[in-house]
N, C-alpha and C. Protein backbone atom coordinates (compact mmCIF):
# COMPACT_ATOMS: atom_id res chain seq x y z
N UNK A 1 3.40 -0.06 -21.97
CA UNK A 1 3.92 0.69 -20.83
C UNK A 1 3.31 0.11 -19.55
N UNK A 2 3.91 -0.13 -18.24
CA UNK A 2 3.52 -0.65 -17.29
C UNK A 2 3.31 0.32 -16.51
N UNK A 3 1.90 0.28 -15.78
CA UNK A 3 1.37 0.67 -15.10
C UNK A 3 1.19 0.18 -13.88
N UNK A 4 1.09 1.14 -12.52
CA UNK A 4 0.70 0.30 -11.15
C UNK A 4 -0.71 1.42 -11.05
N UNK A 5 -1.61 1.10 -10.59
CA UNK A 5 -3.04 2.09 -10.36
C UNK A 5 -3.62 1.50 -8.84
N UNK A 6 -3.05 2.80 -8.29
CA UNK A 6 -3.70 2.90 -6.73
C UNK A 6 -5.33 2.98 -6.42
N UNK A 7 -5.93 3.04 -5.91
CA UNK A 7 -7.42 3.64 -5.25
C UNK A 7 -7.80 2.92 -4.42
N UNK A 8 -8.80 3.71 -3.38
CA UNK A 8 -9.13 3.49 -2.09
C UNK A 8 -8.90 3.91 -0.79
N UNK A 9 -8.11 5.42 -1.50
CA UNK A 9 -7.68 6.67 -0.18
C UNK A 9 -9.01 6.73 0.03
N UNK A 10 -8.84 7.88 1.71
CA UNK A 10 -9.57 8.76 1.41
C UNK A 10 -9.76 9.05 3.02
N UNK A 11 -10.69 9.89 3.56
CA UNK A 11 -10.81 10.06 4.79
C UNK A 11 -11.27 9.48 5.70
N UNK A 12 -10.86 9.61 6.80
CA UNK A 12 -11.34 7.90 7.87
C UNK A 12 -11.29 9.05 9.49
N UNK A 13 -12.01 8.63 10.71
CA UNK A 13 -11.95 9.44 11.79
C UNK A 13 -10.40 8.37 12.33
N UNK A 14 -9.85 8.48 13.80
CA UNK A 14 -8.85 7.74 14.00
C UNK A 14 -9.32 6.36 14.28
N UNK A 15 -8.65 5.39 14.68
CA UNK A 15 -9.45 4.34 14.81
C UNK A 15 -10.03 3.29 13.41
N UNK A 16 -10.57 4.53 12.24
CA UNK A 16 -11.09 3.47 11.30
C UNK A 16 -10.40 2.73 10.28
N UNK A 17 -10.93 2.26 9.46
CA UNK A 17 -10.00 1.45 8.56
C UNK A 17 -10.53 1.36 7.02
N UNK A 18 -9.28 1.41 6.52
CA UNK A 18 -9.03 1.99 5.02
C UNK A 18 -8.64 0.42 4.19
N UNK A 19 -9.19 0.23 3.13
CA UNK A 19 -8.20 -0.75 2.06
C UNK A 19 -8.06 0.04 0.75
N UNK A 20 -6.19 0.09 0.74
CA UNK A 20 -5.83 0.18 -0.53
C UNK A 20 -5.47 -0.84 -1.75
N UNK A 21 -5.87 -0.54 -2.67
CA UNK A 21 -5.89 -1.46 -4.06
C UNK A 21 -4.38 -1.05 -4.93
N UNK A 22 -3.73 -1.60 -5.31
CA UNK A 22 -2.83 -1.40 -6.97
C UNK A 22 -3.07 -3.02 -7.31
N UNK A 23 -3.60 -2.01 -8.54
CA UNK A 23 -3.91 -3.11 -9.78
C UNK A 23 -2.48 -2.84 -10.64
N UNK A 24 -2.03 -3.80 -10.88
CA UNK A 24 -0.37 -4.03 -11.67
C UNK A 24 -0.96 -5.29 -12.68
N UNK A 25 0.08 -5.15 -13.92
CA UNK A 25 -0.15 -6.11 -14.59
C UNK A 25 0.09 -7.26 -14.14
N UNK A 26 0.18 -8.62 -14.95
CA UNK A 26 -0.11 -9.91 -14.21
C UNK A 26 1.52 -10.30 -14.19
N UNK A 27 1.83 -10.20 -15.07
CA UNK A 27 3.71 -10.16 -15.20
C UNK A 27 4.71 -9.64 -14.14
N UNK A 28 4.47 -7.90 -13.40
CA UNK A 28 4.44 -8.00 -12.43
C UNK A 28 4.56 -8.83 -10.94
N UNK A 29 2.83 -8.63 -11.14
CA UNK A 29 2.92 -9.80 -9.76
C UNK A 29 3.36 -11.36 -9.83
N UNK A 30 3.67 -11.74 -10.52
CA UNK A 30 4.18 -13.50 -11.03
C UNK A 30 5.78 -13.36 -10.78
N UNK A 31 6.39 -11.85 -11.21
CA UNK A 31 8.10 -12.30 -11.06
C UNK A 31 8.53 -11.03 -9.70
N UNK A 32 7.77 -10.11 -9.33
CA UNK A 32 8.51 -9.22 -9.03
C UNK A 32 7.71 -8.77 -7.29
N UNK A 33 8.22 -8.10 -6.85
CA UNK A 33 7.60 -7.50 -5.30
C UNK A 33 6.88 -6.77 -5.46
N UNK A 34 5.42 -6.37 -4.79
CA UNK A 34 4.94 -5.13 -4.97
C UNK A 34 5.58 -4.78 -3.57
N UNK A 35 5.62 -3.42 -3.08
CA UNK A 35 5.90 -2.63 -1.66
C UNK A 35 4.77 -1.77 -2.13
N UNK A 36 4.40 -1.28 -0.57
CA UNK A 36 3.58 0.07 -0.43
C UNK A 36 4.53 0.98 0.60
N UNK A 37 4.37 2.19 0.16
CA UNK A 37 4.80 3.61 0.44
C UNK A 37 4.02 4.37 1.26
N UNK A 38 4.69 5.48 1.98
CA UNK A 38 4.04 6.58 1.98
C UNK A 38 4.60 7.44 2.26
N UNK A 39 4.51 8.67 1.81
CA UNK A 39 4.58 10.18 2.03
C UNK A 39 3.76 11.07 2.64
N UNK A 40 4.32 12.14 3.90
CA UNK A 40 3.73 12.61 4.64
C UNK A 40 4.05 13.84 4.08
N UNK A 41 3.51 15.48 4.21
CA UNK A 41 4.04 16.32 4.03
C UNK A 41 5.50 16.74 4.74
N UNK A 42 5.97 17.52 4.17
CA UNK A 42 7.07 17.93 4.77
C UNK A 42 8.19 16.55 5.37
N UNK A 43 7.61 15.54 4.79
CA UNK A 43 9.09 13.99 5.22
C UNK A 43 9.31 13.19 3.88
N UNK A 44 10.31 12.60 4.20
CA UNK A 44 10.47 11.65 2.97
C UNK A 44 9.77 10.49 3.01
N UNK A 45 9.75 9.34 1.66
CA UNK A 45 9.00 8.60 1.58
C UNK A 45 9.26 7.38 1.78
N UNK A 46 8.78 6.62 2.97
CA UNK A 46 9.16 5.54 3.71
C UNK A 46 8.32 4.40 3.23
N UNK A 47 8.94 3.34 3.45
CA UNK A 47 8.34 1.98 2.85
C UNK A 47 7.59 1.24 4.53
N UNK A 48 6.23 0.90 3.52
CA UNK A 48 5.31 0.64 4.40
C UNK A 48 5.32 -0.71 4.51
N UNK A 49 5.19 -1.71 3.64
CA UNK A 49 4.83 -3.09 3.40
C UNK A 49 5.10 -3.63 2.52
N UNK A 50 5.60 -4.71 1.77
CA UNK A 50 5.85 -5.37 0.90
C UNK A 50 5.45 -7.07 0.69
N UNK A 51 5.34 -7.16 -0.26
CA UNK A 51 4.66 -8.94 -0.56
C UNK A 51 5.44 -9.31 -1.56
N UNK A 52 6.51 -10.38 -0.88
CA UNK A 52 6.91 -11.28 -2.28
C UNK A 52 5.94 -12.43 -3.22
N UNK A 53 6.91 -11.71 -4.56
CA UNK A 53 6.61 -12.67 -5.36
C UNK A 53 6.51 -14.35 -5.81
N UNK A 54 7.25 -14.57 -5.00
CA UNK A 54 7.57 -15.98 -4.93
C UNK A 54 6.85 -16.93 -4.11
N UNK A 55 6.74 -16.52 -2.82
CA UNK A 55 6.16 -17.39 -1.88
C UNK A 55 5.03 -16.61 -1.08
N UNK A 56 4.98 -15.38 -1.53
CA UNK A 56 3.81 -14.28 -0.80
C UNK A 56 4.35 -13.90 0.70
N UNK A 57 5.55 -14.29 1.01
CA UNK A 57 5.96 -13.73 2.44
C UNK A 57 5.99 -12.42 2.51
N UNK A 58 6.14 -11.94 3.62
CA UNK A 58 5.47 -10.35 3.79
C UNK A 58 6.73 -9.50 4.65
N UNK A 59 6.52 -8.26 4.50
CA UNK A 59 7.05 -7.16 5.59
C UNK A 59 6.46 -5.71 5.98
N UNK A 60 6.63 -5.93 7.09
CA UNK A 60 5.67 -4.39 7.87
C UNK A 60 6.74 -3.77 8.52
N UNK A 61 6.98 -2.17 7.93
CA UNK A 61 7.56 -0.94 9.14
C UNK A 61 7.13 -1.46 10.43
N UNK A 62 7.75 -1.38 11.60
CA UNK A 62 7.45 -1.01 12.98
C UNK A 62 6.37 -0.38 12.66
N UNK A 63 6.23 0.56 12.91
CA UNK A 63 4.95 1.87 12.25
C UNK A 63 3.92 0.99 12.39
N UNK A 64 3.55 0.32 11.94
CA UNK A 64 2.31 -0.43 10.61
C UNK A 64 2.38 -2.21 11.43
N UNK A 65 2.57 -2.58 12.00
CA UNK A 65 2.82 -4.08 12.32
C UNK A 65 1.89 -4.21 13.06
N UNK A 66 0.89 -4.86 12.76
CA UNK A 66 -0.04 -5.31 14.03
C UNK A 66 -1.31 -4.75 13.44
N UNK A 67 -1.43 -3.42 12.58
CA UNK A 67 -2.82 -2.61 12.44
C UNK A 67 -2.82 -3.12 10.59
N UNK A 68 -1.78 -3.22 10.11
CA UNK A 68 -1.77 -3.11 8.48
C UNK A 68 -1.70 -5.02 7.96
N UNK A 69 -2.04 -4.81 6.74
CA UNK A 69 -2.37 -6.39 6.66
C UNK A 69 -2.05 -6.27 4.32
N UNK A 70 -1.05 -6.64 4.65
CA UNK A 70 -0.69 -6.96 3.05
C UNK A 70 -0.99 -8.08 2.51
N UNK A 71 -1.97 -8.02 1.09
CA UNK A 71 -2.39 -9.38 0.72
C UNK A 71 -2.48 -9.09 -0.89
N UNK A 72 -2.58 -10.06 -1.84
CA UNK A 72 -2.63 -10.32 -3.13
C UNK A 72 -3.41 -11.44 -3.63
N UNK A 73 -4.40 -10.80 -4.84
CA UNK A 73 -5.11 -11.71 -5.43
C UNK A 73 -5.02 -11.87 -6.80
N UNK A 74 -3.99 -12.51 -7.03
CA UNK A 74 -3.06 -13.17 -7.94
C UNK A 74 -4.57 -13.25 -9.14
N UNK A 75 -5.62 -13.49 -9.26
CA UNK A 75 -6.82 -13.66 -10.23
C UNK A 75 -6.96 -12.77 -10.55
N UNK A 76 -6.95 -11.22 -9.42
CA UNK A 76 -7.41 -10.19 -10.26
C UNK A 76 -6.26 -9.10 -10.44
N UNK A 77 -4.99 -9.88 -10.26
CA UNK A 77 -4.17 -8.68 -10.80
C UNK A 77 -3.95 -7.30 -9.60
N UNK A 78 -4.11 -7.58 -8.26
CA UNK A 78 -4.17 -6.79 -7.28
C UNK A 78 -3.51 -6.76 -5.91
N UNK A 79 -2.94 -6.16 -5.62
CA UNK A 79 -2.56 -6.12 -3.91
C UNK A 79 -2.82 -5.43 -3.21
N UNK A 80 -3.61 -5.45 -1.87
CA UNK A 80 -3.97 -4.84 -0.74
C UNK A 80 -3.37 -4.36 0.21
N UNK A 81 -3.90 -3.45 0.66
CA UNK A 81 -3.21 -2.93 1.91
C UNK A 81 -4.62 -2.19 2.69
N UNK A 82 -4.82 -3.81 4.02
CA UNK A 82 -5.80 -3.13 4.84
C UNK A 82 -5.33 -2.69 6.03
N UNK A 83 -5.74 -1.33 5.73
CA UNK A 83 -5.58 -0.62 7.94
C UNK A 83 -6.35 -0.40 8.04
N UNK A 84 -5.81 -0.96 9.87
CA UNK A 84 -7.21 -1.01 10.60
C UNK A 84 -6.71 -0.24 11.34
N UNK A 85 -7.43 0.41 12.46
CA UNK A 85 -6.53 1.16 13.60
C UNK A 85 -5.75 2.49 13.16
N UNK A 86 -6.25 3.02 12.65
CA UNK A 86 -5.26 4.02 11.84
C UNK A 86 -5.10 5.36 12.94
N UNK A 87 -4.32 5.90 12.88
CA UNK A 87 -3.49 6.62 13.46
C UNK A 87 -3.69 8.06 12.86
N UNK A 88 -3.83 9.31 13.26
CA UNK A 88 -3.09 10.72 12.34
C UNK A 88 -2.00 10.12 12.33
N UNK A 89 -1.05 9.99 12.48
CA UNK A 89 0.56 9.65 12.07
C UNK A 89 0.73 8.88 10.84
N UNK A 90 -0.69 8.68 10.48
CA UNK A 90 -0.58 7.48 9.18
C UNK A 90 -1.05 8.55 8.46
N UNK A 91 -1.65 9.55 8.27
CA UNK A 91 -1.82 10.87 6.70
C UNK A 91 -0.75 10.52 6.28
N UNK A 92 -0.68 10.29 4.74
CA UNK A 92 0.28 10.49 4.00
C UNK A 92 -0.30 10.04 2.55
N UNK A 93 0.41 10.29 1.59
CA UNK A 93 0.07 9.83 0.00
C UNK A 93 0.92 8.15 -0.10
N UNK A 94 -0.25 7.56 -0.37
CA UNK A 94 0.27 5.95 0.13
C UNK A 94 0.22 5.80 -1.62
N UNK A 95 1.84 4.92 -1.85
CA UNK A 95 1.85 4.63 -3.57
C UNK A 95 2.37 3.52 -3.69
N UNK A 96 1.88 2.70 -4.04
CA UNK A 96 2.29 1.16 -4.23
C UNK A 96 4.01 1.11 -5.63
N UNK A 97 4.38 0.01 -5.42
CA UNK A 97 5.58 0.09 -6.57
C UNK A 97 5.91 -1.45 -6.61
N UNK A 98 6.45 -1.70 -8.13
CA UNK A 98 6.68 -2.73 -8.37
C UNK A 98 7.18 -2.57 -9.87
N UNK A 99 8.52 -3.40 -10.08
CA UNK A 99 9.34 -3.44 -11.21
C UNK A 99 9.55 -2.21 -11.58
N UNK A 100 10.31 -1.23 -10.13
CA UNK A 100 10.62 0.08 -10.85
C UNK A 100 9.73 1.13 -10.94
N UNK A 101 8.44 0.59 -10.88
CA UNK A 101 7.42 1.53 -11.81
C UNK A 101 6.57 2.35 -10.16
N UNK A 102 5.89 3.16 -9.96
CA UNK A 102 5.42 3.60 -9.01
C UNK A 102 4.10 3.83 -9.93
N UNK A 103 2.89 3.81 -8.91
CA UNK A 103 1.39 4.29 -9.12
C UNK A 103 1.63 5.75 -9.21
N UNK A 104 0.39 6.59 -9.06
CA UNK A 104 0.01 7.62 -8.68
C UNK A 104 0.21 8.42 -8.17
N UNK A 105 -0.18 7.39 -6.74
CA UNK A 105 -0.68 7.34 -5.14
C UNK A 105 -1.61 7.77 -4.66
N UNK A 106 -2.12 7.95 -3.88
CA UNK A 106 -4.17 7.77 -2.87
C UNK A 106 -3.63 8.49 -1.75
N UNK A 107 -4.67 9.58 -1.45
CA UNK A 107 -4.32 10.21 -0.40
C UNK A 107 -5.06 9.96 0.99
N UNK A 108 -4.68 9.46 1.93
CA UNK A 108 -5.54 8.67 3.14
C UNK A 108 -5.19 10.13 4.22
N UNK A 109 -6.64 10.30 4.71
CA UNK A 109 -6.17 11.25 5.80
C UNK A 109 -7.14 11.07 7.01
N UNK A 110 -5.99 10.89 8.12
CA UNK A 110 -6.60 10.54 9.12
C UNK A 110 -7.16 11.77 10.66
N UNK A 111 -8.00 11.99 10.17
CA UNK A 111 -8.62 13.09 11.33
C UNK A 111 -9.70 13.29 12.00
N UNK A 112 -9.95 13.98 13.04
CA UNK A 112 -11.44 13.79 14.10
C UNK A 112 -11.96 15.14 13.83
């Protein structure tokens, strides 16, 4: 059964900066995209970032462009998602996905 496994929420003042982890199998990351998510209360769940499989080219929401930084380390089976600069507007349950399958998700909350 394929698994994606998030961690590395958690609480930050505004300003600081968070890295999220999904560990996905290696099969996964070799044929397929990971994206990262998130869900806010009370909204639907919008796509944050994504890293292809093929050549590692990338995409950032408006939202997220400039503060968020998507990366993969193909050795350990992992993709990142570092924010910096974080925002309250960024609380939400952040869940990585790839081949269909969704994590968890990690709850990042941003407050003073």
């Amino acid at each position: 059964q394929v698994q994606l496994v998030e961690s590395g929420g958690g609480s930050v003042q505004p300003g600081g900066s968070l890295r999220l982890s999904c560990a996905a199998p290696e099969f996964v990351l070799d044929y397929y995209a990971i994206g990262w998510f998130r869900q806010a209360p009370g909204k639907e769940r919008e796509g944050v970032s994504c890293i292809s499989s093929s050549d590692g080219s990338t995409y950032y929401a408006d939202s997220v462009k400039g503060r968020f930084t998507i990366s993969r380390d193909i050795a350990k089976n992992t993709v990142y998602l570092q924010m910096n600069s974080l925002k309250p507007e960024d609380t939400a349950v952040y869940y990585c996905e790839g081949l269909g399958v969704w994590g968890q998700g990690t709850q990042v909350t941003v407050s003073s």
